[in-house]
PDB file of N, CA and C in Angstrom:
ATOM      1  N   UNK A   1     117.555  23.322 146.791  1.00  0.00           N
ATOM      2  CA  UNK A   1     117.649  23.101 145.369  1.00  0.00           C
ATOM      3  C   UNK A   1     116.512  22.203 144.871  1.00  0.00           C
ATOM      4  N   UNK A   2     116.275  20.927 145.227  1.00  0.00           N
ATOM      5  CA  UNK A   2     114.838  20.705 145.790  1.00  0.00           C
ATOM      6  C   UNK A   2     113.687  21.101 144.738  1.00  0.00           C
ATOM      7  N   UNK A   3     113.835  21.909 146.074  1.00  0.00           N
ATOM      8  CA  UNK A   3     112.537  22.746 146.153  1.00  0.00           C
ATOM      9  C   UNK A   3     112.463  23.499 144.860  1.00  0.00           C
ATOM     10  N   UNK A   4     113.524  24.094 144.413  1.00  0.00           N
ATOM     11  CA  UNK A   4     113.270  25.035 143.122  1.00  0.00           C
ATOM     12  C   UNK A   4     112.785  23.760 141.730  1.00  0.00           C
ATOM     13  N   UNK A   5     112.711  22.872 141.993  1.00  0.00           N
ATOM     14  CA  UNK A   5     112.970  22.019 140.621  1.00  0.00           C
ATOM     15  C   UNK A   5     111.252  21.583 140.806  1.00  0.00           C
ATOM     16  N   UNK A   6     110.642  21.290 141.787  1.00  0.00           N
ATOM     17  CA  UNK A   6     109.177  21.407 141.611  1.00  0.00           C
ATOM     18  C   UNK A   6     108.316  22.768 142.010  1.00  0.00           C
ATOM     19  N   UNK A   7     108.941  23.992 141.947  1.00  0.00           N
ATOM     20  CA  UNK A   7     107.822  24.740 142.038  1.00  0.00           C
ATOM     21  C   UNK A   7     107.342  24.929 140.452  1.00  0.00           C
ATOM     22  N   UNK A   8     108.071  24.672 139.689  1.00  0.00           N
ATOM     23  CA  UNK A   8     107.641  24.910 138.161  1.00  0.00           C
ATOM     24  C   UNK A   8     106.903  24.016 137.870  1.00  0.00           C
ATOM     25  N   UNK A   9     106.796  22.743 138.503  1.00  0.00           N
ATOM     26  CA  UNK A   9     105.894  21.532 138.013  1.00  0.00           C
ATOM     27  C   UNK A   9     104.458  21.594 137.903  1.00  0.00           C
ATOM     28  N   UNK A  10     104.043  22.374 138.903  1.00  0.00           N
ATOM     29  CA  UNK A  10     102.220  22.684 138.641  1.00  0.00           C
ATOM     30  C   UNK A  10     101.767  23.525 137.884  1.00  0.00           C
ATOM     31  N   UNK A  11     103.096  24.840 137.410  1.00  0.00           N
ATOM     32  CA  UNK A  11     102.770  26.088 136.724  1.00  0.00           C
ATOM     33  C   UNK A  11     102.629  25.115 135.137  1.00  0.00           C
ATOM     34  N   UNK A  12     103.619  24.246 135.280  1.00  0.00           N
ATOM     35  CA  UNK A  12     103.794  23.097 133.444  1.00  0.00           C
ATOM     36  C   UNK A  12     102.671  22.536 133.451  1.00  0.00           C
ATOM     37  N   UNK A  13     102.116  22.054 134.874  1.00  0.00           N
ATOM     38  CA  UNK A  13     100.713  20.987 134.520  1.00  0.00           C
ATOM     39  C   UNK A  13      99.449  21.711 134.430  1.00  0.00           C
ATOM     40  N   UNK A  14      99.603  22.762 135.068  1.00  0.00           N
ATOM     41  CA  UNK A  14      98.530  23.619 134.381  1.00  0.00           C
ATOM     42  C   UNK A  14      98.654  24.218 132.797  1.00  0.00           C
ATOM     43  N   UNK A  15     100.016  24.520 132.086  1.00  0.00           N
ATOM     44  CA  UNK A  15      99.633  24.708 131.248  1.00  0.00           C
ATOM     45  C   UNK A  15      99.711  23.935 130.284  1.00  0.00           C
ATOM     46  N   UNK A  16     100.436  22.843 130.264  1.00  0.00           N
ATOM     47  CA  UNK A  16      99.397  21.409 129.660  1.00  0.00           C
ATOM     48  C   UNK A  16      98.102  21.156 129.249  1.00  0.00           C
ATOM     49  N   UNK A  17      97.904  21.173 130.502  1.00  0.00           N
ATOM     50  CA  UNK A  17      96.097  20.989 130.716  1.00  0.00           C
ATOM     51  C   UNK A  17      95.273  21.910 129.972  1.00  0.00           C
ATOM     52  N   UNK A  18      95.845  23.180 129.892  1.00  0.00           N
ATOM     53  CA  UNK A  18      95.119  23.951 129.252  1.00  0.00           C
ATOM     54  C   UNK A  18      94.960  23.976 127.679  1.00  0.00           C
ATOM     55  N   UNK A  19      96.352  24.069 127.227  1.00  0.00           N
ATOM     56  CA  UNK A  19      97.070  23.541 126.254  1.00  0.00           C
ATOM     57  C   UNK A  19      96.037  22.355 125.128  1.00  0.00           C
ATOM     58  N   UNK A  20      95.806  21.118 126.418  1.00  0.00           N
ATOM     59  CA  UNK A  20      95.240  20.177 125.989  1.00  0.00           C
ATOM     60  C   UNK A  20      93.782  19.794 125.938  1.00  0.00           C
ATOM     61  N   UNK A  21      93.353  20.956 126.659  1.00  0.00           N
ATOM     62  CA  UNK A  21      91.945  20.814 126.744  1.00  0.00           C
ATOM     63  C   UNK A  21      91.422  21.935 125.562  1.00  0.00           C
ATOM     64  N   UNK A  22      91.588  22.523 125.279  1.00  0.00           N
ATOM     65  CA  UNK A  22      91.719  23.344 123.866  1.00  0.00           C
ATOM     66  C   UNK A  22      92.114  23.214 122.804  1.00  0.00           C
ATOM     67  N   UNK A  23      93.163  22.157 122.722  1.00  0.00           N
ATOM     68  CA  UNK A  23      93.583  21.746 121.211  1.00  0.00           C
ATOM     69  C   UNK A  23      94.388  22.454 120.484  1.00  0.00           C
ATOM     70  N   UNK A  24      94.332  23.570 121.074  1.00  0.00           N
ATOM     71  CA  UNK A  24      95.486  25.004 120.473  1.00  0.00           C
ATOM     72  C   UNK A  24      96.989  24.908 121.188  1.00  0.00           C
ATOM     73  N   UNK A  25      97.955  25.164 120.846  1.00  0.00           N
ATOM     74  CA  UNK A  25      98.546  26.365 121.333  1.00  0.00           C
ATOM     75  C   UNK A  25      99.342  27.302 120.531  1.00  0.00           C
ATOM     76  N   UNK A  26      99.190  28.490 121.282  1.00  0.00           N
ATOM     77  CA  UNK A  26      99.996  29.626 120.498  1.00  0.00           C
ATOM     78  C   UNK A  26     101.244  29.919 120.587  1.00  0.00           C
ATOM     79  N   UNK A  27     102.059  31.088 120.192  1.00  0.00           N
ATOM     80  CA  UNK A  27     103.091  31.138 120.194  1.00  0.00           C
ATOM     81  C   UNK A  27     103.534  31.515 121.761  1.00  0.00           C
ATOM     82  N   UNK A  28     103.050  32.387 122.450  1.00  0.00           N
ATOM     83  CA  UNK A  28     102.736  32.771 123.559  1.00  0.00           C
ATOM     84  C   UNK A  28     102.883  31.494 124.657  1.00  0.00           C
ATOM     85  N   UNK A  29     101.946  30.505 124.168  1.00  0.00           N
ATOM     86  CA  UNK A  29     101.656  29.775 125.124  1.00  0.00           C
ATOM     87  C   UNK A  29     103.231  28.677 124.567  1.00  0.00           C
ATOM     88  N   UNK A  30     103.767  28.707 123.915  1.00  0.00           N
ATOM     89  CA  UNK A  30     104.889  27.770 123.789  1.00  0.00           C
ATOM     90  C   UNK A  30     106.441  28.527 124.159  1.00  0.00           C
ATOM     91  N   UNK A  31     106.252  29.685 123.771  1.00  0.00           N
ATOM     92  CA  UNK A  31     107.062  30.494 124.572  1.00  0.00           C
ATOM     93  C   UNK A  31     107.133  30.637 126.172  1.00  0.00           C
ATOM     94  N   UNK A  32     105.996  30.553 127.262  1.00  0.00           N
ATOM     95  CA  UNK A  32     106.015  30.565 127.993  1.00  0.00           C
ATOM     96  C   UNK A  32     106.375  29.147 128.683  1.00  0.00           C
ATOM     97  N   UNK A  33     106.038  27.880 127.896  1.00  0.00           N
ATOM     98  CA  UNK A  33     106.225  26.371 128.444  1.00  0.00           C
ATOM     99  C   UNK A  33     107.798  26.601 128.177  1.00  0.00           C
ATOM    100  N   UNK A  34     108.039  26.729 127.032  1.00  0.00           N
ATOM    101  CA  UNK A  34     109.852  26.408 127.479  1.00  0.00           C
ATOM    102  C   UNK A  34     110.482  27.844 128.012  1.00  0.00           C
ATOM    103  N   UNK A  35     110.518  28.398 128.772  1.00  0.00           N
ATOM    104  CA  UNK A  35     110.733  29.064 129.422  1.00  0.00           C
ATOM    105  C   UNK A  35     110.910  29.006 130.726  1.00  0.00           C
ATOM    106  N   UNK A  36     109.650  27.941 130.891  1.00  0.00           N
ATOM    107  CA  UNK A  36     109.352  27.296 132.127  1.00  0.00           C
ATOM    108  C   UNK A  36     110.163  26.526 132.693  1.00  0.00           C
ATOM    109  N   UNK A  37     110.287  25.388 131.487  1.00  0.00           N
ATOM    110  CA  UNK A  37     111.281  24.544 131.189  1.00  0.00           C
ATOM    111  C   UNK A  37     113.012  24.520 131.231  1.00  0.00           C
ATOM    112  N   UNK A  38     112.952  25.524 130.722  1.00  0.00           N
ATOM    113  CA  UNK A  38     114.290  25.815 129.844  1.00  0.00           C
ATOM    114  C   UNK A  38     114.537  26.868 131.606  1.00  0.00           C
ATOM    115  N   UNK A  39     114.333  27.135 132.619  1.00  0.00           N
ATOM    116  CA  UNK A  39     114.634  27.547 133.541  1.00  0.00           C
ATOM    117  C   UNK A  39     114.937  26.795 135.057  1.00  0.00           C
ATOM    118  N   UNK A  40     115.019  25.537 134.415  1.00  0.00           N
ATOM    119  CA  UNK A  40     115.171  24.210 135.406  1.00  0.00           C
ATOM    120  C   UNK A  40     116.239  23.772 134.918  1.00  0.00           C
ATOM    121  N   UNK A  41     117.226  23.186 136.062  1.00  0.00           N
ATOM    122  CA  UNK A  41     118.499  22.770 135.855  1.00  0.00           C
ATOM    123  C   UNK A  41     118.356  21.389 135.173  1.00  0.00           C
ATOM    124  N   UNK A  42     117.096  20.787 135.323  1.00  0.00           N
ATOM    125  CA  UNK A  42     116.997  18.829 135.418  1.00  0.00           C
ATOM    126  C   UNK A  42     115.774  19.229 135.178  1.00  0.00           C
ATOM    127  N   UNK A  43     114.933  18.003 134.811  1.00  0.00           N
ATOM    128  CA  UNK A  43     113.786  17.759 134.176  1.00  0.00           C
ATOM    129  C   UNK A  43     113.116  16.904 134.689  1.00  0.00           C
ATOM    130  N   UNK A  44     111.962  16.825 135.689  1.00  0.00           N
ATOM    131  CA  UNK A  44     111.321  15.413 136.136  1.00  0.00           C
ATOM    132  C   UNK A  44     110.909  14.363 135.567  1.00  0.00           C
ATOM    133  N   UNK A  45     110.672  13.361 135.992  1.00  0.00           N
ATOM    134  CA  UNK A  45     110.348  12.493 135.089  1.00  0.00           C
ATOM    135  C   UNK A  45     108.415  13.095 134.734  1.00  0.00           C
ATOM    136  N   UNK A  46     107.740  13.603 135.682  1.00  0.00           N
ATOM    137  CA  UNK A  46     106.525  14.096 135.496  1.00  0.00           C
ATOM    138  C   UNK A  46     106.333  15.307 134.489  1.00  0.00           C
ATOM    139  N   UNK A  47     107.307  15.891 134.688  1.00  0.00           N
ATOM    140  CA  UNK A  47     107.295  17.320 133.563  1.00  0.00           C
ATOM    141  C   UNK A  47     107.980  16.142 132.231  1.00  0.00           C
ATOM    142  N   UNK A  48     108.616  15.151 131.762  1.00  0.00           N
ATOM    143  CA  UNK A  48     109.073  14.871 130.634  1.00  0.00           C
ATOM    144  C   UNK A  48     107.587  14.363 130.102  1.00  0.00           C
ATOM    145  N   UNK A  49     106.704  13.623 131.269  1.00  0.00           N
ATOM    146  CA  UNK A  49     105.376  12.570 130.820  1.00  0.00           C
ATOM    147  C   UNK A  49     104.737  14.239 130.000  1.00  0.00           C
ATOM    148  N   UNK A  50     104.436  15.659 131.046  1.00  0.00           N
ATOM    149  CA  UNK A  50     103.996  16.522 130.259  1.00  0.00           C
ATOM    150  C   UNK A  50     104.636  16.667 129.095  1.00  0.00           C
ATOM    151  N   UNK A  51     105.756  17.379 128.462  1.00  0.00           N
ATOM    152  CA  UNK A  51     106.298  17.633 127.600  1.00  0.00           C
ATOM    153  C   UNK A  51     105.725  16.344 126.234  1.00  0.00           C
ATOM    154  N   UNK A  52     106.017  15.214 126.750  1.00  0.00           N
ATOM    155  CA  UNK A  52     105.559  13.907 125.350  1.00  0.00           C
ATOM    156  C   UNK A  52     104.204  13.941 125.522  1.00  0.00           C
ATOM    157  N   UNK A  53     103.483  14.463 126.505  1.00  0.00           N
ATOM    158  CA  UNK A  53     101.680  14.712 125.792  1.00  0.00           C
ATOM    159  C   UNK A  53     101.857  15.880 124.994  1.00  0.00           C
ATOM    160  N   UNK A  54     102.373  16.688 124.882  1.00  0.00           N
ATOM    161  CA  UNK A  54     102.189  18.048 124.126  1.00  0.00           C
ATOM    162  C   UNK A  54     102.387  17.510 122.987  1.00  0.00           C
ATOM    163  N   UNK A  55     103.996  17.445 122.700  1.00  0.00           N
ATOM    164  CA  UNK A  55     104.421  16.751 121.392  1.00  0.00           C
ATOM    165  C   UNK A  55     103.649  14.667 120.643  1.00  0.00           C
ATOM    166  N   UNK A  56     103.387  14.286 121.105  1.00  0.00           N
ATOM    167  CA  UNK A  56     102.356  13.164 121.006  1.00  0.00           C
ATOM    168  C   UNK A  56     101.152  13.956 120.227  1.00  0.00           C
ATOM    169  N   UNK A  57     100.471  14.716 120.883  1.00  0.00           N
ATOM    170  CA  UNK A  57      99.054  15.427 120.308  1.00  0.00           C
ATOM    171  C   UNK A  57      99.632  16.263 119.079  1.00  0.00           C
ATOM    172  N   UNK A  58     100.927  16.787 119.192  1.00  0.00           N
ATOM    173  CA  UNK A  58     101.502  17.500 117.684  1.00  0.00           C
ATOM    174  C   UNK A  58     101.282  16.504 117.051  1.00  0.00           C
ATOM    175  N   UNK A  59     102.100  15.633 117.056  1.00  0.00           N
ATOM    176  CA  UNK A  59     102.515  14.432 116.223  1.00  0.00           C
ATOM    177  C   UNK A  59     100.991  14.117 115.518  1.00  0.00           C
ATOM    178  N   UNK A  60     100.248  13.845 116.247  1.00  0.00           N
ATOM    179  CA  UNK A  60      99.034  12.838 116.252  1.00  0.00           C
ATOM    180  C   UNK A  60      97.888  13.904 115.189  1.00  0.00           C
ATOM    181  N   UNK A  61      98.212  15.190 115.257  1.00  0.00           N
ATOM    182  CA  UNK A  61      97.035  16.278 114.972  1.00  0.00           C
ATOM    183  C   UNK A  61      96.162  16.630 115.686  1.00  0.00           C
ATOM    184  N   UNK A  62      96.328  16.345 117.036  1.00  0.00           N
ATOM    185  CA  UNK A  62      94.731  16.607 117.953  1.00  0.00           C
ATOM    186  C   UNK A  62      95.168  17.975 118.688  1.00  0.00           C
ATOM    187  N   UNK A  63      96.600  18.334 118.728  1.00  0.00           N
ATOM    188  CA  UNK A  63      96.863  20.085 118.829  1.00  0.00           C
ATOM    189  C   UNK A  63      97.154  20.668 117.753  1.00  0.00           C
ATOM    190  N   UNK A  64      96.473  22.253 118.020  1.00  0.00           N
ATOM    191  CA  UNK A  64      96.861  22.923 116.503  1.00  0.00           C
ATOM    192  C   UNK A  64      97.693  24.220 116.762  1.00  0.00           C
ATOM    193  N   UNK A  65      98.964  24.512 116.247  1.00  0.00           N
ATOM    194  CA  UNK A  65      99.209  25.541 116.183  1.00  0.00           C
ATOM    195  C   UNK A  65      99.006  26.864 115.771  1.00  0.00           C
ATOM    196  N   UNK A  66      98.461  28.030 116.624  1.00  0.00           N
ATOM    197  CA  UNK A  66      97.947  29.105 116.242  1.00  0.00           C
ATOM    198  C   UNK A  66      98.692  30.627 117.047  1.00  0.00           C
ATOM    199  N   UNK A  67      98.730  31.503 116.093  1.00  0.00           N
ATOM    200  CA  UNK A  67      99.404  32.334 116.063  1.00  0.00           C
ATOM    201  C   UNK A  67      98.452  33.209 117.175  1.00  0.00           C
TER     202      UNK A  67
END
């Protein structure tokens, strides 16, 4: 059980990263993060630090939402 709760953790930090190094994300790409998400019983404390950079950069304006 474990094991299932971090194999999603690098697929989230990659798309973070991507996410954040672009400044965008789309619908696609937010559909696929909680999906990611939303397919884990519990939440790490490392995937929550991802999740509050995503929303932080909403908040802040330095990501933009695009269709």
């Amino acid at each position: 059980m474990t094991k299932d709760l971090h194999l999603h953790c690098p697929d989230i930090e990659q798309m973070v990263n991507r996410i954040t190094a672009c400044g965008r994300i789309s619908r696609k790409d937010q559909q696929q993060f909680m999906s990611a998400l939303l397919s884990q019983k519990t939440i790490s404390p490392t995937e929550q630090e991802l999740i509050n950079r995503i929303f932080e950069r909403l908040r802040a304006g330095r990501l933009r939402v695009v269709d």
